[in-house]
Protein backbone atom coordinates (compact mmCIF):
# COMPACT_ATOMS: atom_id res chain seq x y z
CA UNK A 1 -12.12 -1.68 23.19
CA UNK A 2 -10.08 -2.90 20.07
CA UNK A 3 -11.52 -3.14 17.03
CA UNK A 4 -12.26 -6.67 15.31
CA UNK A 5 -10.23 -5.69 12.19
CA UNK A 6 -7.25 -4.25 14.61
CA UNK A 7 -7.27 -7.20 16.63
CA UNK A 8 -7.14 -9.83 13.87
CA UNK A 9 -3.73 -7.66 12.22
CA UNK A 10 -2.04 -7.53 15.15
CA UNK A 11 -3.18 -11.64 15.74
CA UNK A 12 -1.08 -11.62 12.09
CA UNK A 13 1.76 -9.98 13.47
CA UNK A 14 2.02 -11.97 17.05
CA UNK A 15 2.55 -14.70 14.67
CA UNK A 16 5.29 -13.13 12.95
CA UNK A 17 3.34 -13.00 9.55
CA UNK A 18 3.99 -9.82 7.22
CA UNK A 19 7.40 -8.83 8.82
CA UNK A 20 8.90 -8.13 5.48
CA UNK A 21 11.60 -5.90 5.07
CA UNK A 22 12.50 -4.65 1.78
CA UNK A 23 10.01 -2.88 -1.27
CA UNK A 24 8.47 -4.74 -3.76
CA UNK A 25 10.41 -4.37 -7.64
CA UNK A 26 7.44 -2.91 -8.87
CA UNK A 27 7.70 -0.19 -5.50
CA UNK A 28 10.88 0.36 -6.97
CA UNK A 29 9.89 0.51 -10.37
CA UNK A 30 6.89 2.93 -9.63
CA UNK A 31 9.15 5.44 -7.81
CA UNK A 32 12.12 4.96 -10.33
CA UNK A 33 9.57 5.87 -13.54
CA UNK A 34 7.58 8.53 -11.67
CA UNK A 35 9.07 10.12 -9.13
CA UNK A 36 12.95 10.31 -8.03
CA UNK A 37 15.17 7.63 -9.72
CA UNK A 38 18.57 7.33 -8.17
CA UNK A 39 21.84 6.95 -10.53
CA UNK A 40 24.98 7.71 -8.25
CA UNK A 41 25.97 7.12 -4.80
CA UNK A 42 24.17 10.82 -4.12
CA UNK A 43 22.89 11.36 -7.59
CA UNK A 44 19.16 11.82 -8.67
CA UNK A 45 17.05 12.27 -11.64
CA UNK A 46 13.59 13.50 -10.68
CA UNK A 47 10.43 12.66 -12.74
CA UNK A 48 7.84 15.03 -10.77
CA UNK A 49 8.36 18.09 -9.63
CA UNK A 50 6.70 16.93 -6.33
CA UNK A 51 8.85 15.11 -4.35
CA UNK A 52 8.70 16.01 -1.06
CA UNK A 53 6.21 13.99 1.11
CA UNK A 54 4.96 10.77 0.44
CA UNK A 55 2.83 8.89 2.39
CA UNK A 56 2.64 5.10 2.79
CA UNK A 57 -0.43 4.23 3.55
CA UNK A 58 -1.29 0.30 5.35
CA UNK A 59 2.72 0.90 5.74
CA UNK A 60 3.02 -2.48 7.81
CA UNK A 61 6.55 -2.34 9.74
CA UNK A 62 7.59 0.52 7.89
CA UNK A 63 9.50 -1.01 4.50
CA UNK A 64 8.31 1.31 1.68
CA UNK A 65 8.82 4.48 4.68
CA UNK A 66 12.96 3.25 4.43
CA UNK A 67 13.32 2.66 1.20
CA UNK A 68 11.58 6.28 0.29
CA UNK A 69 13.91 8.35 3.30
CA UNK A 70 16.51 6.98 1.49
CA UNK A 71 16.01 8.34 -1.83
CA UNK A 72 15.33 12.13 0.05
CA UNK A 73 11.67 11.55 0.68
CA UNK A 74 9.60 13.35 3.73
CA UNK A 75 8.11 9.66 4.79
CA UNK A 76 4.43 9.38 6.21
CA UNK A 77 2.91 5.94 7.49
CA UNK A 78 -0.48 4.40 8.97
CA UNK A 79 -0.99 1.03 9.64
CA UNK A 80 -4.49 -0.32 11.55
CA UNK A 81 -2.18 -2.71 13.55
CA UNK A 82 -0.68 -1.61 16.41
CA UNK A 83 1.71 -4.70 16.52
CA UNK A 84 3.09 -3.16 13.25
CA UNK A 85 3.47 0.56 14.04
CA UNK A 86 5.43 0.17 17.31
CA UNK A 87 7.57 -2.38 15.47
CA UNK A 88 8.31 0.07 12.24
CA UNK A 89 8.94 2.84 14.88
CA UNK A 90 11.99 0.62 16.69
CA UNK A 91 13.30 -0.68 13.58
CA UNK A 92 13.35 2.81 11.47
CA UNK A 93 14.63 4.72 14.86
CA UNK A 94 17.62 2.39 15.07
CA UNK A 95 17.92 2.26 10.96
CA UNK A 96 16.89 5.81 10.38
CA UNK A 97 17.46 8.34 13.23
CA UNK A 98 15.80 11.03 10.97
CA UNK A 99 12.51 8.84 10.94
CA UNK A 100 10.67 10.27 14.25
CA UNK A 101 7.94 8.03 15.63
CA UNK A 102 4.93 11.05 15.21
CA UNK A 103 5.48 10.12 11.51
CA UNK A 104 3.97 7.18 12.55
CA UNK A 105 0.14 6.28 13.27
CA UNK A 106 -2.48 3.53 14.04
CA UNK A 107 -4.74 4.27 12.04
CA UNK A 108 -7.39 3.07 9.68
CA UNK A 109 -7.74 3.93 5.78
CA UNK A 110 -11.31 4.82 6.08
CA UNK A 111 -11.18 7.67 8.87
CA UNK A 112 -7.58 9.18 8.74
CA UNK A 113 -6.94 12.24 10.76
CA UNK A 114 -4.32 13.68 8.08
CA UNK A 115 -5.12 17.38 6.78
CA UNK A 116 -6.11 18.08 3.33
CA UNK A 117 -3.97 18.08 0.54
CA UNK A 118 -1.12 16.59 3.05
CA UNK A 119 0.56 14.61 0.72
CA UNK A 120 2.41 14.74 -2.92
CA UNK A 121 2.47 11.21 -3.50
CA UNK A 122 1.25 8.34 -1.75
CA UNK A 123 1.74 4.15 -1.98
CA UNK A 124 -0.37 1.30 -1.02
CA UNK A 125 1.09 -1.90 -1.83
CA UNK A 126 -0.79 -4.83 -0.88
CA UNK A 127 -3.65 -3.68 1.42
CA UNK A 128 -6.53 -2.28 -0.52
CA UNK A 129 -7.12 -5.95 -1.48
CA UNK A 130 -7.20 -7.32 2.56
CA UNK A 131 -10.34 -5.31 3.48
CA UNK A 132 -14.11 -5.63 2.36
CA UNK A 133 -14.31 -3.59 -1.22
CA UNK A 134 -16.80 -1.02 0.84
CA UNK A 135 -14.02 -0.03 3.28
CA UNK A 136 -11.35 0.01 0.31
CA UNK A 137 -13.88 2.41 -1.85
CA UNK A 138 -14.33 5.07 1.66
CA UNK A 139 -10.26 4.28 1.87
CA UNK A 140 -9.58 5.21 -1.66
CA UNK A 141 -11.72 8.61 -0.73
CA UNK A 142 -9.78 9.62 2.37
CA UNK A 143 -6.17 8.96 -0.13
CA UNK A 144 -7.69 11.52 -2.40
CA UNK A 145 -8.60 13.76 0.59
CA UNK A 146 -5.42 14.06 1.89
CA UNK A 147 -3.59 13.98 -1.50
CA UNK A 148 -2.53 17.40 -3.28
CA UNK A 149 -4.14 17.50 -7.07
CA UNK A 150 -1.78 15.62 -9.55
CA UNK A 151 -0.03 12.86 -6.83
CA UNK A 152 0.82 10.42 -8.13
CA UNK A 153 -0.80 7.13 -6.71
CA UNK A 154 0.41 3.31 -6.16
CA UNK A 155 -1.44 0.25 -5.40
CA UNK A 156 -1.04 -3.61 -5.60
CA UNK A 157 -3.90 -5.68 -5.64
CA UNK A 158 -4.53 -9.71 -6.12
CA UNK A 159 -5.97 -10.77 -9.09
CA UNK A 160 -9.14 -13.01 -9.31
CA UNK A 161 -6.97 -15.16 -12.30
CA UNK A 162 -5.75 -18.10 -9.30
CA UNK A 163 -5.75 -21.69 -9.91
CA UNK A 164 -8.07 -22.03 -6.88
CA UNK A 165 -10.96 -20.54 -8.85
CA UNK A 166 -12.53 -21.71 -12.05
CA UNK A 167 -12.45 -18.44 -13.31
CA UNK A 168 -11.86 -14.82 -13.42
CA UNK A 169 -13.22 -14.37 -9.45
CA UNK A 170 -13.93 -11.06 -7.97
CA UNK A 171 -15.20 -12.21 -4.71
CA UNK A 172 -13.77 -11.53 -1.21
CA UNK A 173 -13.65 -14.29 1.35
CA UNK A 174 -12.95 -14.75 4.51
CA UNK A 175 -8.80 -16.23 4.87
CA UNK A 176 -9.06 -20.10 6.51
CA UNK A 177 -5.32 -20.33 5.78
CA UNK A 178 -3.25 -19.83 9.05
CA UNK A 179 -1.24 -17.29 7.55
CA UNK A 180 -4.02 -14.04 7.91
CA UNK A 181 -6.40 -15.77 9.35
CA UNK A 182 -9.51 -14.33 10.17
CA UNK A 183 -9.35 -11.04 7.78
CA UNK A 184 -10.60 -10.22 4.50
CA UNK A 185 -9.58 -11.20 1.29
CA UNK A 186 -10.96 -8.92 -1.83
CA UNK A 187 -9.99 -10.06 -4.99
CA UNK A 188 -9.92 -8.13 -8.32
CA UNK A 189 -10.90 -7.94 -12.26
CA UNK A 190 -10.17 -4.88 -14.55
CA UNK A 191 -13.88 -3.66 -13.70
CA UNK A 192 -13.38 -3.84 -9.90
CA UNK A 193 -10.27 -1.80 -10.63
CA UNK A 194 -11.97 0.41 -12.38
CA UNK A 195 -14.87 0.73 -10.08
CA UNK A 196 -12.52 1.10 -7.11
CA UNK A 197 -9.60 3.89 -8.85
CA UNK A 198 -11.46 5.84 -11.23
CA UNK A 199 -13.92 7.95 -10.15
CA UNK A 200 -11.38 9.82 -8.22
CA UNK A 201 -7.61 8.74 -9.83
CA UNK A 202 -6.77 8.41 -13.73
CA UNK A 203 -5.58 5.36 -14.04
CA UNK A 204 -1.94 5.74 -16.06
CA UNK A 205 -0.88 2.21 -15.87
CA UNK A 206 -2.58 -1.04 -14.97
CA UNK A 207 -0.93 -4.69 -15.12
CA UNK A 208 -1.25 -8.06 -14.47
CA UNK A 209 1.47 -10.02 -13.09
CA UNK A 210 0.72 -13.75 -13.33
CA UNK A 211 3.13 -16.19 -11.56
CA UNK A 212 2.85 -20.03 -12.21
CA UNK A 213 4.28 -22.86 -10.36
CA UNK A 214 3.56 -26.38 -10.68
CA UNK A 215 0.63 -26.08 -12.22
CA UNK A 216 -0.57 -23.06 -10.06
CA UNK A 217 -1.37 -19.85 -10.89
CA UNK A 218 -1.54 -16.64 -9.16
CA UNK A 219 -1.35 -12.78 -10.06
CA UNK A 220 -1.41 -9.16 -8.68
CA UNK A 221 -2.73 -6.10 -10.52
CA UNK A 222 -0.25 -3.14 -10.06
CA UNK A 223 -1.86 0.07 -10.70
CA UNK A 224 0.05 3.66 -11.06
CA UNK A 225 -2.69 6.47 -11.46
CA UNK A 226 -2.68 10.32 -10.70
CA UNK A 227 -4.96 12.27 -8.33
CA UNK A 228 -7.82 14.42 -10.02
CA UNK A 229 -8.23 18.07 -9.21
């Protein structure tokens, strides 16, 4: 039987939602200041001594897992929609024959089959913030499980500072909108941050972009914190 929460991602992706195809800037910007920044055609300057694997965790079709094989990374992904992962296995096969679909899984944040300490760094842009803040919190748990001491850690998340609310809202709702429809939306204030990061990850870095456009106003919190022994 699928699961509810699989079945309303892969709804997403039958309607061509979330098919995007290149990192983020501040993806860029995170692994350019902290881990491997590149400044030649085959030229690096590395930040961390740990650079091997990374995993990219609620990896969608794959985007973050190209841009990182690029720059010399071992690349790890999960996604919970099934849609996505068979999609980011074609596209990084034919882009990337050193990508290998086993690198690959359906799986979700809360219960990942990943050993201990698998991982030197990992990145979640964008997904911590689509899933009740209970399953986020277990998520954020299972990232430090399979995490080596000292990773470095990424994460996106909307902000509660949106036009559509009359203030500072750290709510989640259910998405009416066509685009996601059906699946949670958890939005975010420094203390939800907090509340969600800390206990297990120092925080190193946490900012609010704010984007306005006729009159409307969004934002994302972009976090970049470091595993606890």
């Amino acid at each position: 039987m699928i699961d509810k929460k699989e079945q309303k991602w892969d709804s997403s992706y039958s309607r061509n939602e979330n098919y995007v195809f290149y990192p983020s800037d501040e993806v860029i910007r995170f692994v350019s200041r902290h881990l491997r920044k590149r400044i030649g055609l085959n030229e690096y300057v590395d930040s961390s001594p740990k650079k091997n694997t990374i995993l990219d965790a609620c990896c969608g079709i794959g985007r973050n897992i190209k841009f990182g094989t690029e720059l010399g990374f071992d690349m790890f992904g999960f996604d919970l929609s099934k849609k996505a992962i068979e999609f980011a296995g074609k596209w990084l096969s034919e882009e990337l024959d050193i990508v290998k679909k086993e690198k690959l899984r359906v799986e979700s944040i809360d219960n990942l089959s990943y050993k201990n300490g698998s991982f030197d760094h990992i990145i979640c842009d964008s997904a911590l913030d689509s899933m009740p803040f209970k399953t986020a919190v277990d998520g954020i748990s299972e990232l430090y499980r399979v995490s080596k001491p000292g990773a470095f850690f990424y994460c996106s998340l909307i902000s509660g500072v949106d036009s559509k609310f009359s203030k500072s809202f750290s709510e989640e709702l259910v998405v009416e909108d066509e685009h996601e429809n059906g699946t949670i939306q958890s939005y975010f204030d420094k203390s939800k941050i907090v509340r969600l990061i800390e206990p297990l990850f120092e925080i190193v870095s946490c900012e609010l972009h704010t984007i306005s456009n006729n009159d409307k106003i969004s934002g994302r919190w972009h976090i970049v914190a470091k595993r606890r022994n």
